[in-house]
PDB file of N, CA and C in Angstrom:
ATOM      1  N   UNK A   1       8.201-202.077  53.444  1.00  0.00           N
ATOM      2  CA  UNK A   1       7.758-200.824  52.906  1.00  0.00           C
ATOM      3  C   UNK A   1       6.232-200.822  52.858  1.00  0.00           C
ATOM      4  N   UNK A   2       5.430-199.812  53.250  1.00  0.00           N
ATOM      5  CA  UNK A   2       3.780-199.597  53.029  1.00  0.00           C
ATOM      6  C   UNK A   2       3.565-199.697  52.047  1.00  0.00           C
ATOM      7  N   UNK A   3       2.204-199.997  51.614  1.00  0.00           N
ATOM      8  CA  UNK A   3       2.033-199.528  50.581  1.00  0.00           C
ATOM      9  C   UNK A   3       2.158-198.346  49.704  1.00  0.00           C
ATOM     10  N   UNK A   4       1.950-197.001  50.938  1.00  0.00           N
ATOM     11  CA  UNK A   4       2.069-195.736  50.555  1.00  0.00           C
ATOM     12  C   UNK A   4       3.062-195.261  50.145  1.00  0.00           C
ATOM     13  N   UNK A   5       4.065-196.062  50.385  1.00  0.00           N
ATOM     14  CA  UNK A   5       5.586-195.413  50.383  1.00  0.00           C
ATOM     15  C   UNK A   5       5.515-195.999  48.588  1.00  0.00           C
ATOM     16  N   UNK A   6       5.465-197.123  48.547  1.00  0.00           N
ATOM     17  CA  UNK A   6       5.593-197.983  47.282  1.00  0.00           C
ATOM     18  C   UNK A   6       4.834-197.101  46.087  1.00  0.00           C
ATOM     19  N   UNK A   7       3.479-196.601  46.664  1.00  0.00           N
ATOM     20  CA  UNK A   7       2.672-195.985  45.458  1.00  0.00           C
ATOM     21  C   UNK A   7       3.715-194.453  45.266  1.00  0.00           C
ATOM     22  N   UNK A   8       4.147-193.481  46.255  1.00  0.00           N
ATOM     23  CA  UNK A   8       4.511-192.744  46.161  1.00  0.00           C
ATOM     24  C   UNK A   8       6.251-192.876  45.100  1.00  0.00           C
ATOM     25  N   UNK A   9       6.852-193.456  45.298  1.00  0.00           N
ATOM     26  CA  UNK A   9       8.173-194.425  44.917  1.00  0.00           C
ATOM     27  C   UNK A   9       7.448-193.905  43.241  1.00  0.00           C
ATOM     28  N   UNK A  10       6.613-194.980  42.780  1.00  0.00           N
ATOM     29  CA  UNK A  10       6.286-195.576  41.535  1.00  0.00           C
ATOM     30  C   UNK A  10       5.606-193.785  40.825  1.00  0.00           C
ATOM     31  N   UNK A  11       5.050-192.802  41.834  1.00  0.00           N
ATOM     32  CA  UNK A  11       4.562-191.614  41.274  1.00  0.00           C
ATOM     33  C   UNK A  11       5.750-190.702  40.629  1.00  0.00           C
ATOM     34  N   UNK A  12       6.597-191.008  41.603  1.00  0.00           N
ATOM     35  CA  UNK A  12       7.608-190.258  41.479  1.00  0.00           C
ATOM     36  C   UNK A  12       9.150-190.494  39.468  1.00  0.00           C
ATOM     37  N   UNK A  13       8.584-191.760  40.196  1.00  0.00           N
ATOM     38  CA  UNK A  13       8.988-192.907  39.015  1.00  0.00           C
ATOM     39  C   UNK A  13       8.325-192.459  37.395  1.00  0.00           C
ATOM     40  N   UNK A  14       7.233-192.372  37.334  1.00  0.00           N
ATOM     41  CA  UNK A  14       6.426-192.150  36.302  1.00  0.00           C
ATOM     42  C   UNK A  14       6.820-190.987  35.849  1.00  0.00           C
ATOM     43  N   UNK A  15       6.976-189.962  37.127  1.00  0.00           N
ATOM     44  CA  UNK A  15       7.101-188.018  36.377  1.00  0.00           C
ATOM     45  C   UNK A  15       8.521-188.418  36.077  1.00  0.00           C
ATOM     46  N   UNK A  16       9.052-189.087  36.432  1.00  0.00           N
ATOM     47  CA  UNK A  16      11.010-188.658  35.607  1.00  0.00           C
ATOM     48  C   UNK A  16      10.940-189.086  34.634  1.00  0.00           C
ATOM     49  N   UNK A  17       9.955-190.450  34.313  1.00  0.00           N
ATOM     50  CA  UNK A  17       9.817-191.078  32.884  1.00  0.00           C
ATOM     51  C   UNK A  17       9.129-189.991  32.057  1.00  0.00           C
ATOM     52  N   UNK A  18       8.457-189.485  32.227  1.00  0.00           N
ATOM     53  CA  UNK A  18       7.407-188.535  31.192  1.00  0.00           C
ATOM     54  C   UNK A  18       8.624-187.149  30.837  1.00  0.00           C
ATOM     55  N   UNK A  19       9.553-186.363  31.998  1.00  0.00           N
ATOM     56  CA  UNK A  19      10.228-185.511  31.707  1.00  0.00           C
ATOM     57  C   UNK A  19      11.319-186.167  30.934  1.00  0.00           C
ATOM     58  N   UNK A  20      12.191-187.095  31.042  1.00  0.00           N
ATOM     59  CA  UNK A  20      12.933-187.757  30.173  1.00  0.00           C
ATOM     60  C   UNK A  20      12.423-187.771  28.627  1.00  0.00           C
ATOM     61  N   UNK A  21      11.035-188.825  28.221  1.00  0.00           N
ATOM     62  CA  UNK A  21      10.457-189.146  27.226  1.00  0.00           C
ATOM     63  C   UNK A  21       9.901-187.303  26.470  1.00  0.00           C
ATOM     64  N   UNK A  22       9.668-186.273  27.013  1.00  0.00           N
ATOM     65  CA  UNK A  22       9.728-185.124  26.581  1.00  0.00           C
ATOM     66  C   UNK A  22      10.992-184.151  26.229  1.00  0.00           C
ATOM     67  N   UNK A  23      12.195-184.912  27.015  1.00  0.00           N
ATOM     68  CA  UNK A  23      13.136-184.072  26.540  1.00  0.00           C
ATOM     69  C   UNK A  23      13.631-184.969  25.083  1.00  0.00           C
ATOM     70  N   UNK A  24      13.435-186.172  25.239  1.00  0.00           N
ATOM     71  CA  UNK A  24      14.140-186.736  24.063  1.00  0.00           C
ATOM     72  C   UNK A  24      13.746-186.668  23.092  1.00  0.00           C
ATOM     73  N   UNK A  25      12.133-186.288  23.181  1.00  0.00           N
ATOM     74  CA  UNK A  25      10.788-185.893  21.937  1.00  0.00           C
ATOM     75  C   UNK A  25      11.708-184.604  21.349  1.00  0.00           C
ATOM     76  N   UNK A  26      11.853-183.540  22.185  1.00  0.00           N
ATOM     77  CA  UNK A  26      11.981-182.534  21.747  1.00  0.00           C
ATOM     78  C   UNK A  26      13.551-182.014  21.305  1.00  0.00           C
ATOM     79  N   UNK A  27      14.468-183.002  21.751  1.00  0.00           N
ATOM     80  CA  UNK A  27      15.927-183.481  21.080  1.00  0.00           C
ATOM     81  C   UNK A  27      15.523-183.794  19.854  1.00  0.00           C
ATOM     82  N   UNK A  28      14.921-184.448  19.752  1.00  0.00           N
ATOM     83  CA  UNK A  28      14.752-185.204  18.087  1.00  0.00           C
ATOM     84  C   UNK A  28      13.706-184.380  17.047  1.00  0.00           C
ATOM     85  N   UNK A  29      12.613-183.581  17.777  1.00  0.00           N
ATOM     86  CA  UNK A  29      11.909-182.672  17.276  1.00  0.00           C
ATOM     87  C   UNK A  29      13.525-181.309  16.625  1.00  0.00           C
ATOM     88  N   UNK A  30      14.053-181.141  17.708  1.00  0.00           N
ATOM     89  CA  UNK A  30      15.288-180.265  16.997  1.00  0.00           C
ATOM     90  C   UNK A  30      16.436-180.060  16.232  1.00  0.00           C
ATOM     91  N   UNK A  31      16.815-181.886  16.497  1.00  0.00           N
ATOM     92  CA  UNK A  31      17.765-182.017  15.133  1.00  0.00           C
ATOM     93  C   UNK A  31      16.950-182.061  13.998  1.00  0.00           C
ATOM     94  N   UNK A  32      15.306-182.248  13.630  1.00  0.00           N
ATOM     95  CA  UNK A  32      14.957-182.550  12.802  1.00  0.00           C
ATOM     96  C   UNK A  32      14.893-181.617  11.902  1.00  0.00           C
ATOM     97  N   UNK A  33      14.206-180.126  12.721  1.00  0.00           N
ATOM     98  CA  UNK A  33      13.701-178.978  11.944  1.00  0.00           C
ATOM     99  C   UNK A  33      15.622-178.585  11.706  1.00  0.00           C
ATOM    100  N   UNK A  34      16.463-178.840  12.584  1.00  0.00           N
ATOM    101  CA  UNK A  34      18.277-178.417  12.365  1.00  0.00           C
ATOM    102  C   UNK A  34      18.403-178.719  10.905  1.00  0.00           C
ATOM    103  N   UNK A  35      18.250-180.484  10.408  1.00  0.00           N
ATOM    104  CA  UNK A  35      18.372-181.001   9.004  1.00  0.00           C
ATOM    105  C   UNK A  35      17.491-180.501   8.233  1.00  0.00           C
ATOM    106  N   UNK A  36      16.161-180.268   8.569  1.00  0.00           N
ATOM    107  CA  UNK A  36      15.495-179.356   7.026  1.00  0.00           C
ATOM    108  C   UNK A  36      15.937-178.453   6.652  1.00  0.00           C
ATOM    109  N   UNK A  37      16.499-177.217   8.149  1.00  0.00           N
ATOM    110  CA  UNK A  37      17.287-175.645   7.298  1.00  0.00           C
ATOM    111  C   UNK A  37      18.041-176.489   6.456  1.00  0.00           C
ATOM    112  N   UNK A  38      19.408-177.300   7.234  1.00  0.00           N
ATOM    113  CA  UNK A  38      20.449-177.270   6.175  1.00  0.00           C
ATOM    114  C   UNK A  38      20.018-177.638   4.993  1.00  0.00           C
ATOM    115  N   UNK A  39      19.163-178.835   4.951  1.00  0.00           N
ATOM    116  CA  UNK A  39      18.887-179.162   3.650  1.00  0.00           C
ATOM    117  C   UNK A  39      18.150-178.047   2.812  1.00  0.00           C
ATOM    118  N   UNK A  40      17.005-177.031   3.289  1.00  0.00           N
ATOM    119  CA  UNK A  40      16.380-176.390   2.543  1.00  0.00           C
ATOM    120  C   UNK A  40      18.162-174.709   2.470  1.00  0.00           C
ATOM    121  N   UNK A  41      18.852-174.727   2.825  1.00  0.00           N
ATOM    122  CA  UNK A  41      19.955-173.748   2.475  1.00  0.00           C
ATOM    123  C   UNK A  41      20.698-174.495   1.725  1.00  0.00           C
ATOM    124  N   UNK A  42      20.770-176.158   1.620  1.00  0.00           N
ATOM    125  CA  UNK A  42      22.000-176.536   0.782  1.00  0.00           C
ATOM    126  C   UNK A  42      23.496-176.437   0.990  1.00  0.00           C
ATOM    127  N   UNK A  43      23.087-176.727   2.239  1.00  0.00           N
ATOM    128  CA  UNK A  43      24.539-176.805   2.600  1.00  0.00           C
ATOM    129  C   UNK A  43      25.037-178.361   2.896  1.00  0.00           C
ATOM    130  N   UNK A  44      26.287-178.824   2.056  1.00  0.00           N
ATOM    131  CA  UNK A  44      26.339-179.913   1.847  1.00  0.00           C
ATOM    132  C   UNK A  44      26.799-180.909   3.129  1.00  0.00           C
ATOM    133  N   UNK A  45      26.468-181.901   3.524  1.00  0.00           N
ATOM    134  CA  UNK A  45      27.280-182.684   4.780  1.00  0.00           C
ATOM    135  C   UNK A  45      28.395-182.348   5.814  1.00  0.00           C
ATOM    136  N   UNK A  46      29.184-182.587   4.997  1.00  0.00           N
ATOM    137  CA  UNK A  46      30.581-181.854   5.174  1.00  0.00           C
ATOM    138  C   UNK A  46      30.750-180.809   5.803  1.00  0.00           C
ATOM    139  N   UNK A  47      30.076-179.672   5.537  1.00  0.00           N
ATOM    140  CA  UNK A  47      29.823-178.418   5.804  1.00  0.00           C
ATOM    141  C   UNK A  47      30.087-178.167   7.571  1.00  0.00           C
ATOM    142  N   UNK A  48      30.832-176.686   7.968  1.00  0.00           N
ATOM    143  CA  UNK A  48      30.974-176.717   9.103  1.00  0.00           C
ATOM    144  C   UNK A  48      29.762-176.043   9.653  1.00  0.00           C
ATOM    145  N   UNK A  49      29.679-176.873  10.744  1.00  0.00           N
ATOM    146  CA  UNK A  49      28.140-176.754  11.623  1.00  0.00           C
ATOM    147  C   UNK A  49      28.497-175.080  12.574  1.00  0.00           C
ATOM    148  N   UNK A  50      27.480-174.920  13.006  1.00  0.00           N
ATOM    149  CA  UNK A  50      27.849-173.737  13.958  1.00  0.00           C
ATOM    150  C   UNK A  50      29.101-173.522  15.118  1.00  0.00           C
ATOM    151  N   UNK A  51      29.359-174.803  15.522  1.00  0.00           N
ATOM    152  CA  UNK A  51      30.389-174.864  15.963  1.00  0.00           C
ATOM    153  C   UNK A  51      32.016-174.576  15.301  1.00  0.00           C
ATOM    154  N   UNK A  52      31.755-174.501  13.806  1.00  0.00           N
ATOM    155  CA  UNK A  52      32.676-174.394  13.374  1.00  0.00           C
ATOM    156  C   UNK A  52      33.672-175.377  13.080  1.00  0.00           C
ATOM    157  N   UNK A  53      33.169-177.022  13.346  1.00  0.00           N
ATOM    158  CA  UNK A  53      33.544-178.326  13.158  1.00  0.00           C
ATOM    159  C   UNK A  53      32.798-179.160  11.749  1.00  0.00           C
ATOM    160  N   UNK A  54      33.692-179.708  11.368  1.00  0.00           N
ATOM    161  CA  UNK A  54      32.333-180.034   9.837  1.00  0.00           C
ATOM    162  C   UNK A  54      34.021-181.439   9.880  1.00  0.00           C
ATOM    163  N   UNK A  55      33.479-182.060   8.626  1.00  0.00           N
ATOM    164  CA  UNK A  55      34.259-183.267   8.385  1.00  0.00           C
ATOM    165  C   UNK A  55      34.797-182.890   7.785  1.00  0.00           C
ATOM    166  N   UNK A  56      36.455-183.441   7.231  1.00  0.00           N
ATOM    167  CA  UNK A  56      36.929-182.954   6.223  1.00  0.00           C
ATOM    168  C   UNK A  56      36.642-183.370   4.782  1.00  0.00           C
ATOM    169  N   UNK A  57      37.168-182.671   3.882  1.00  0.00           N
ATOM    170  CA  UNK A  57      36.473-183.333   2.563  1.00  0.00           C
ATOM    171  C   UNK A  57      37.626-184.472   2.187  1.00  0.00           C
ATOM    172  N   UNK A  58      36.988-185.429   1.667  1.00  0.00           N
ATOM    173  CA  UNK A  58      37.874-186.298   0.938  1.00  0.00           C
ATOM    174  C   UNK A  58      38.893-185.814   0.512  1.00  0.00           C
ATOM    175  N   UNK A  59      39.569-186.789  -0.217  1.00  0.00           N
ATOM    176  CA  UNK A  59      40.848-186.310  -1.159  1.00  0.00           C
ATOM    177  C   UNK A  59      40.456-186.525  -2.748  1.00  0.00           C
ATOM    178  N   UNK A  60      40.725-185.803  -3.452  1.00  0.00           N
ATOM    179  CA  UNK A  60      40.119-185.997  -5.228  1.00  0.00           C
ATOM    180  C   UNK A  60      40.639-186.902  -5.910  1.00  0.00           C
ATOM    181  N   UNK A  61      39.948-187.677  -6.103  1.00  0.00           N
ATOM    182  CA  UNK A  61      40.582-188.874  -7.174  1.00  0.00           C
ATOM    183  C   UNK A  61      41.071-188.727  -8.203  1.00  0.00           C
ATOM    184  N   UNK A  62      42.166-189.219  -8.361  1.00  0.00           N
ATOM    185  CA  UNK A  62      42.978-189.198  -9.807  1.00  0.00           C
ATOM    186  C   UNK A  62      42.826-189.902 -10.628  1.00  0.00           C
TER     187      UNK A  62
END
């Protein structure tokens, strides 16, 4: 392989790393501000998410 091919390889290499490392920034930038609403509305854990899936609640102790 040339060198050119090798530098080009490694350019190419770098931009998928930077679009990756920005989508995962901005994954985690969005669950974050996701957990402040709920927390600043108070809606407890459990609670069903937009999907309409939430955990179930325990069972009440006797």
């Amino acid at each position: 392989m040339r060198h050119d091919d090798e530098d080009l390889i490694r350019k190419r290499q770098k931009g998928r790393a930077m679009v990756l490392a920005l989508l995962l920034g901005a994954l985690a930038v969005l669950v974050f501000f996701i957990t402040l609403t709920r927390i600043q509305q108070g809606l407890p854990e459990n609670a069903p998410s937009a999907s309409g899936r939430g955990t179930t609640p325990a069972a009440p102790a006797r």
